[in-house]
N, C-alpha and C. Protein backbone atom coordinates (compact mmCIF):
# COMPACT_ATOMS: atom_id res chain seq x y z
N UNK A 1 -8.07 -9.35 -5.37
CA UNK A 1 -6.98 -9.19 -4.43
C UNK A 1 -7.14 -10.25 -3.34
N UNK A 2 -6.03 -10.25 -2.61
CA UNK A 2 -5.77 -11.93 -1.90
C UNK A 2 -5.70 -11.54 -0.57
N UNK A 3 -5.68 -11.66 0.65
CA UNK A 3 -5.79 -11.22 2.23
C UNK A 3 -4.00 -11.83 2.29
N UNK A 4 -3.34 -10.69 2.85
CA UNK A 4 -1.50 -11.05 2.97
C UNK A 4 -1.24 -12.13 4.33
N UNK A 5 -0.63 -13.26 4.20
CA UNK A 5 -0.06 -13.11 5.60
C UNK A 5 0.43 -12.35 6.26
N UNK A 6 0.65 -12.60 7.95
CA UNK A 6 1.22 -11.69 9.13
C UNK A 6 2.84 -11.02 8.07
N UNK A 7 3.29 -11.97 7.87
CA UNK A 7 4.81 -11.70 7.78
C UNK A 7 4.77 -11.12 6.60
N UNK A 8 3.96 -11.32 5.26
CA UNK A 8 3.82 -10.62 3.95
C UNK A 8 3.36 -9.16 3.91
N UNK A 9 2.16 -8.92 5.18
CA UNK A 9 1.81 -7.78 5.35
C UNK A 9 2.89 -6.70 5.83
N UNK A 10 3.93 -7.57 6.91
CA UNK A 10 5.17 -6.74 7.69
C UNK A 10 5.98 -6.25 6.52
N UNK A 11 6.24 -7.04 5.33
CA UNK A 11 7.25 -6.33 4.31
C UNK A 11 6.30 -5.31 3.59
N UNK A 12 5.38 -5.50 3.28
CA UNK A 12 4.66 -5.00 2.06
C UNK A 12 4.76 -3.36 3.08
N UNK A 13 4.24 -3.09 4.27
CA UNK A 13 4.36 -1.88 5.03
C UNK A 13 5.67 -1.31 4.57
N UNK A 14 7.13 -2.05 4.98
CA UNK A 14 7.84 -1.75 5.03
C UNK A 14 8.22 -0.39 3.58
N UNK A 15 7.74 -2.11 2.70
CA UNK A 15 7.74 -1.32 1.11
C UNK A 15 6.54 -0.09 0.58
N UNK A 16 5.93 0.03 1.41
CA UNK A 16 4.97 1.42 0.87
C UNK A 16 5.72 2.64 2.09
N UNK A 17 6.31 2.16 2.95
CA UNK A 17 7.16 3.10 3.47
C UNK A 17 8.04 3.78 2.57
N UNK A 18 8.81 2.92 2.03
CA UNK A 18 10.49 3.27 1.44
C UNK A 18 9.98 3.55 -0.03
N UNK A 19 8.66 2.86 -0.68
CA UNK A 19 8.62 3.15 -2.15
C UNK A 19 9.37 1.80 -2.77
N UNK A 20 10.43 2.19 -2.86
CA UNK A 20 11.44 1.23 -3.49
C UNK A 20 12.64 1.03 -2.43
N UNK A 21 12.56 -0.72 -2.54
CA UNK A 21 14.10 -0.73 -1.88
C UNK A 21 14.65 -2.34 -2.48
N UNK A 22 15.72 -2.55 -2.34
CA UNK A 22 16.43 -4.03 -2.16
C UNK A 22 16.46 -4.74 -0.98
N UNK A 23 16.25 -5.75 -1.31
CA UNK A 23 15.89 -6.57 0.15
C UNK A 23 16.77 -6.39 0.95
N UNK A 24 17.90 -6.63 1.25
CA UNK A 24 18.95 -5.67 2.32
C UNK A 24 18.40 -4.35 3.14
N UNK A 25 17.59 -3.60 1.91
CA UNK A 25 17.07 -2.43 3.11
C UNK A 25 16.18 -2.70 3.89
N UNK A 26 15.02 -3.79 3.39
CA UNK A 26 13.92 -3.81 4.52
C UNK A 26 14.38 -4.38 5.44
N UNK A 27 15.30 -5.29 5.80
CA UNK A 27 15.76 -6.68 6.90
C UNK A 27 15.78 -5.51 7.93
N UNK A 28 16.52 -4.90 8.15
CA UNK A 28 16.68 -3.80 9.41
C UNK A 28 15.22 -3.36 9.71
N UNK A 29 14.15 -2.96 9.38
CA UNK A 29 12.66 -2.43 9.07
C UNK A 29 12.44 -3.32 9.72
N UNK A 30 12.65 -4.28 9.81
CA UNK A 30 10.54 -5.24 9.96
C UNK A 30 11.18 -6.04 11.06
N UNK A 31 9.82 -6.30 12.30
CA UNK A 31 9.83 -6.37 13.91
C UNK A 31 10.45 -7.58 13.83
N UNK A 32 11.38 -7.54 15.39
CA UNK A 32 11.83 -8.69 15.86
C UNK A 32 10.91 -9.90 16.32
N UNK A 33 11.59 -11.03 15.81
CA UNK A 33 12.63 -11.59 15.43
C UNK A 33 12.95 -11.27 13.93
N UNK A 34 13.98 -11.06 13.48
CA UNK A 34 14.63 -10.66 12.07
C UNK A 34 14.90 -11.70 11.93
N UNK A 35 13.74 -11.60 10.18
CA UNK A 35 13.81 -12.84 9.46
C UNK A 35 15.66 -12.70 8.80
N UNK A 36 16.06 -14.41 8.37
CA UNK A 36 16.85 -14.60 7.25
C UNK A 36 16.58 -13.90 6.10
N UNK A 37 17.59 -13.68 5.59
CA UNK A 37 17.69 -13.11 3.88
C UNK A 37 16.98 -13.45 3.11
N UNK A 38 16.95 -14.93 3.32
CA UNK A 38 16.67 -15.97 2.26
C UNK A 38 14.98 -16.14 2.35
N UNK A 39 14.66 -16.16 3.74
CA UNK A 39 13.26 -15.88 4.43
C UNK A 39 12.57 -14.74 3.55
N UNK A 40 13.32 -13.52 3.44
CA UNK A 40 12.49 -12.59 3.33
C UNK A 40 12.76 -12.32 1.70
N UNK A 41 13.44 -13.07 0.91
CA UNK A 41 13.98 -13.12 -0.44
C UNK A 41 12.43 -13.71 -1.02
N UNK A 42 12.32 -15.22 -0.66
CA UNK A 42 11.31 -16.11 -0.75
C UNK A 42 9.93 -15.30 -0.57
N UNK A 43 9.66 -14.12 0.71
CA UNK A 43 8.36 -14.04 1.20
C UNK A 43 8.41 -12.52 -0.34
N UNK A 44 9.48 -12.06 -0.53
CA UNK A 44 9.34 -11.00 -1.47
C UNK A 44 8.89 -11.46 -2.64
N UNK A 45 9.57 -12.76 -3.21
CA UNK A 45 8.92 -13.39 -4.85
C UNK A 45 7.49 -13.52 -4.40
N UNK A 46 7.06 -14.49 -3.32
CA UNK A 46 5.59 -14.55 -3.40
C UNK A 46 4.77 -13.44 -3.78
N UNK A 47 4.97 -11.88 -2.96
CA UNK A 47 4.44 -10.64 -3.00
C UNK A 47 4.51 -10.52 -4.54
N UNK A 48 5.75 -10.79 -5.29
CA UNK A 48 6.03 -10.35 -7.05
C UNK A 48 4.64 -11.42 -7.53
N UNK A 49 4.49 -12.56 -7.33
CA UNK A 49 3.82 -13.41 -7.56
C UNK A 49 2.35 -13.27 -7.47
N UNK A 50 2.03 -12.60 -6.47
CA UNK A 50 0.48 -12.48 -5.86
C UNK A 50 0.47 -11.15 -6.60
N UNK A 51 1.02 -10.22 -7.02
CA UNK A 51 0.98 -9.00 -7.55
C UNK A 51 1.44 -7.56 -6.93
N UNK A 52 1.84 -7.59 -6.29
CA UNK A 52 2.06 -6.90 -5.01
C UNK A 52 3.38 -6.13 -5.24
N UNK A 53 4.24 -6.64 -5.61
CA UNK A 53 5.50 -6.18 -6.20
C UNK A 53 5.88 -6.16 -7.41
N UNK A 54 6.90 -5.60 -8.03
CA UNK A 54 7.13 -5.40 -9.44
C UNK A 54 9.21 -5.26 -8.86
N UNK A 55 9.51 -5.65 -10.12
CA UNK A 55 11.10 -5.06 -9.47
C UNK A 55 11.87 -4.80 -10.77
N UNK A 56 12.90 -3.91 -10.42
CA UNK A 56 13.77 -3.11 -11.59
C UNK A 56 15.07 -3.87 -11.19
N UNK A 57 15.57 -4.40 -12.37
CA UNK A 57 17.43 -4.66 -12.08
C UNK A 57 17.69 -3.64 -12.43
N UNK A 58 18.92 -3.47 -11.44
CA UNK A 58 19.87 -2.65 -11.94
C UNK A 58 21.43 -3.48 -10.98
N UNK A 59 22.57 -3.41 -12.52
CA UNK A 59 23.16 -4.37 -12.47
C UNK A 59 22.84 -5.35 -12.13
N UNK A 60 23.19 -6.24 -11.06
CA UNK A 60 23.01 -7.66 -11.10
C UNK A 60 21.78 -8.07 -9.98
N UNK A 61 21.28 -6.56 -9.07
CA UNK A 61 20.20 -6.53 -8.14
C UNK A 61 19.18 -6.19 -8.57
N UNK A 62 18.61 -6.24 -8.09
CA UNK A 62 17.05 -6.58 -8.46
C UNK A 62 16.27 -5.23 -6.81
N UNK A 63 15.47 -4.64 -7.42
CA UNK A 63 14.97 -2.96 -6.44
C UNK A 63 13.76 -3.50 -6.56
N UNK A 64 13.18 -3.28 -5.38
CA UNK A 64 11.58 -3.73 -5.45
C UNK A 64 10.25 -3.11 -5.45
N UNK A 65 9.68 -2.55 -5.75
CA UNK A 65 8.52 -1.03 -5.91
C UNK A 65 7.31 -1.70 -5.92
N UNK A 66 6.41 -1.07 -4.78
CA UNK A 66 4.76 -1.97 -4.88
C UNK A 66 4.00 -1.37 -5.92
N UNK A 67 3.12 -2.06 -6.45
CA UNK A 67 2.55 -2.30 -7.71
C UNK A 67 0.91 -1.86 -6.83
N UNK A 68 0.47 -2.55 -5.84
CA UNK A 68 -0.76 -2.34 -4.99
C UNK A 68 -0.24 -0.96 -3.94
N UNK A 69 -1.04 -0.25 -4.21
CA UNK A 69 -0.80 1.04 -3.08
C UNK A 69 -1.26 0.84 -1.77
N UNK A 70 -1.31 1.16 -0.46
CA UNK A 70 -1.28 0.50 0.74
C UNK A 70 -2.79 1.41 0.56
N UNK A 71 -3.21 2.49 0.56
CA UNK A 71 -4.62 2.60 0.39
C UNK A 71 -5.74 1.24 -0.35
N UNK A 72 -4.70 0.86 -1.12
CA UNK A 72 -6.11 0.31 -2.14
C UNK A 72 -5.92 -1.03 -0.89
N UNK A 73 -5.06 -1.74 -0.19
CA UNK A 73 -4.79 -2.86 -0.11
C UNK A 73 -5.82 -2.66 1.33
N UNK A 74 -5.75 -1.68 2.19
CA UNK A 74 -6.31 -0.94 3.27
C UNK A 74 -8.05 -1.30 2.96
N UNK A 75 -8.52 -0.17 1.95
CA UNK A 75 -9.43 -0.70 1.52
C UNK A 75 -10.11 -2.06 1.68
N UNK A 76 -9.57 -3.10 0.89
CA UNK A 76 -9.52 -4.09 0.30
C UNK A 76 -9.60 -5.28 1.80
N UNK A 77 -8.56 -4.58 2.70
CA UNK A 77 -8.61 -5.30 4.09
C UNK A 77 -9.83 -4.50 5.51
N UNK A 78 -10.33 -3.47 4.93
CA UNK A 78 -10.66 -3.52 6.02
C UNK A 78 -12.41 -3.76 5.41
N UNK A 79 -12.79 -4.00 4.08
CA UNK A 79 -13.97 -4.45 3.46
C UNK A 79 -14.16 -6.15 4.22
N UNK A 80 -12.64 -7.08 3.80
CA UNK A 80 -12.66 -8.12 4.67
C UNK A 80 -13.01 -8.32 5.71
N UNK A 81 -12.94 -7.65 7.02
CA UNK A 81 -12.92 -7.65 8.21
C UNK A 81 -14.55 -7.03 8.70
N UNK A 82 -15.24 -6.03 8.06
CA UNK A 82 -16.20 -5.97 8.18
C UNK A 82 -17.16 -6.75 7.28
N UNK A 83 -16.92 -7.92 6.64
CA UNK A 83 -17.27 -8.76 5.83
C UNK A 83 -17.41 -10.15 7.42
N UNK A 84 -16.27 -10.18 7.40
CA UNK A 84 -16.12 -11.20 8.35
C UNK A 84 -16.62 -11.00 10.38
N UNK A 85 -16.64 -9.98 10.60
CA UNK A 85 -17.02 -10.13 11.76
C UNK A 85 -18.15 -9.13 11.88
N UNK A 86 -18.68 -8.55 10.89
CA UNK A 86 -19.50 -7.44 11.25
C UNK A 86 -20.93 -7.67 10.43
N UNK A 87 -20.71 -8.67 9.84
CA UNK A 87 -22.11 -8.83 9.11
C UNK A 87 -21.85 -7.66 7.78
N UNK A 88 -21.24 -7.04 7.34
CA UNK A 88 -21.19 -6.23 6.17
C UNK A 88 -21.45 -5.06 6.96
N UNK A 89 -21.63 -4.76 7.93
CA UNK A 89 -22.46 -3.76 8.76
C UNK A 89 -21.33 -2.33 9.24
N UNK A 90 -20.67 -1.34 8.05
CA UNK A 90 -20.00 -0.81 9.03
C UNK A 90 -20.37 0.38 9.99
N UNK A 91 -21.61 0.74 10.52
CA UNK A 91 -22.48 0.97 11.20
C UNK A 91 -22.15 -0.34 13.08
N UNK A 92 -22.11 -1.20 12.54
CA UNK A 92 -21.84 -2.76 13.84
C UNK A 92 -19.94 -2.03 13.68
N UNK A 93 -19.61 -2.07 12.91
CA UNK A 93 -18.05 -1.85 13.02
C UNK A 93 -17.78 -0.40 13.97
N UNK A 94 -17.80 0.09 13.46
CA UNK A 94 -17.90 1.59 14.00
C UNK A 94 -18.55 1.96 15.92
N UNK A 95 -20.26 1.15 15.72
CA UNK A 95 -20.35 0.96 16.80
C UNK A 95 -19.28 0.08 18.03
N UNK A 96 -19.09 -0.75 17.50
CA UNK A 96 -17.94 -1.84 18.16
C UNK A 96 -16.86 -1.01 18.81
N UNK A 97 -16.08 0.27 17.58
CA UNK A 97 -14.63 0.56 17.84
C UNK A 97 -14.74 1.79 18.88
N UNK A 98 -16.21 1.97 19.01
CA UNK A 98 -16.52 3.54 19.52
C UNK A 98 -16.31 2.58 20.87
N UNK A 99 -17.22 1.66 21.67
CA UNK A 99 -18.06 1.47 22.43
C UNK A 99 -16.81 0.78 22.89
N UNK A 100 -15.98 -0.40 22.11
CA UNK A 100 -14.17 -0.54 22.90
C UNK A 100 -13.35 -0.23 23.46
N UNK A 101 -13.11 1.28 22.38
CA UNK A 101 -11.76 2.19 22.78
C UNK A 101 -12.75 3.67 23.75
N UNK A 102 -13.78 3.51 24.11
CA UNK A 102 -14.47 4.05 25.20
C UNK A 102 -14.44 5.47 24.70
N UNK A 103 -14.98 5.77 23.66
CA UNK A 103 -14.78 7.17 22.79
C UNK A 103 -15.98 8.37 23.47
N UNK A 104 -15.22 9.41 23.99
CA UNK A 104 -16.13 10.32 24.02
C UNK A 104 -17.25 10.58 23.28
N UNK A 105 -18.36 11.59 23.82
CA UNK A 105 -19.13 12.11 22.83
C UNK A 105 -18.97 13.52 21.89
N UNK A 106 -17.37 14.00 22.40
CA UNK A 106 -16.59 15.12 21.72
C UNK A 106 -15.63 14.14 20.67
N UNK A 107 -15.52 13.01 20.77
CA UNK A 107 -14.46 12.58 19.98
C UNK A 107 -15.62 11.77 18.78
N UNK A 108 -16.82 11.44 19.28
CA UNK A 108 -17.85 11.26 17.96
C UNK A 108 -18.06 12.22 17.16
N UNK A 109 -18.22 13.49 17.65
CA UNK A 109 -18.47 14.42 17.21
C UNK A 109 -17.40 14.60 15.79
N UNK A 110 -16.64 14.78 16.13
CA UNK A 110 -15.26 15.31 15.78
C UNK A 110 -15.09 14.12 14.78
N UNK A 111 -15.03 12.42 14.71
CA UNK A 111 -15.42 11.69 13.74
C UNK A 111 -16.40 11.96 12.76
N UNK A 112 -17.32 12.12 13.14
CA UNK A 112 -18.74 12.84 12.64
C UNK A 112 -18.37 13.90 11.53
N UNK A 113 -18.18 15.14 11.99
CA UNK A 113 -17.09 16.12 11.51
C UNK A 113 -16.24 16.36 10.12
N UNK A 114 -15.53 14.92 10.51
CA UNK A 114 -14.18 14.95 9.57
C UNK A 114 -15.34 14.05 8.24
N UNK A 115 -16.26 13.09 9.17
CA UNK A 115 -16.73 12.13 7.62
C UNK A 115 -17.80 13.57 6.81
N UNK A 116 -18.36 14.46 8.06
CA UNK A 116 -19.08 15.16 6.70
C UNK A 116 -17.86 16.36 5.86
N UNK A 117 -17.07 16.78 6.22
CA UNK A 117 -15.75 17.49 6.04
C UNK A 117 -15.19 16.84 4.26
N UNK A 118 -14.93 15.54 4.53
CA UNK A 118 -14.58 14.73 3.57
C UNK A 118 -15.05 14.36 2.66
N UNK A 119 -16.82 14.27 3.01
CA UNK A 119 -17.91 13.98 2.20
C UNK A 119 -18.28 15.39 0.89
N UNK A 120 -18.00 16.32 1.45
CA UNK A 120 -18.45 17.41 0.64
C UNK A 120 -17.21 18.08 -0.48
């Protein structure tokens, strides 16, 4: 699997939102400035291209359905990121997001919690 651009990642959301849509539906979806048609026509083949999309005609349009589930892609991105700034370490990651966003020692807990919750 391939790391998305900014603007590839904005549709691909869009499309694990909706499931399936035609490019007409996402243009309204995804943050200002609103790309061109043609912009987001082009950034959609790449996604078909990189694997990311799959699409059904029906009549003469073409419906677009992700092929990568936003879990696996999630996964896949946040292995990157603790690859890249954390030393592989998500122990350094974790410490980082606690010690940032200034996390209680009821809200560790409660992290704590849910991973043994999940674990069993």
């Amino acid at each position: 699997m391939i790391k998305l651009a900014k603007r590839e990642e904005q549709i691909m959301q869009v499309f694990w939102d909706l499931n399936k849509a035609f490019i007409r539906d996402i243009i309204p979806l995804l943050p200002d400035p609103k790309p061109h048609y043609n912009s987001v026509a082009t950034i959609v083949k790449i996604l078909e291209e990189k694997g990311f999309l799959n699409r059904e005609t029906i009549g003469n349009m073409h419906c677009f359905f992700p092929v990568i589930q936003r879990e696996e892609y999630q996964q896949f991105a946040l292995k990157d990121i603790v690859s890249q700034y954390f030393d592989n370490s998500y122990p350094r990651m974790l410490a980082f997001f606690a010690k940032e966003q200034k996390l209680t020692e009821n809200e560790l807990d409660e992290i704590v919690n849910m991973i043994k919750k999940d674990s069993k």
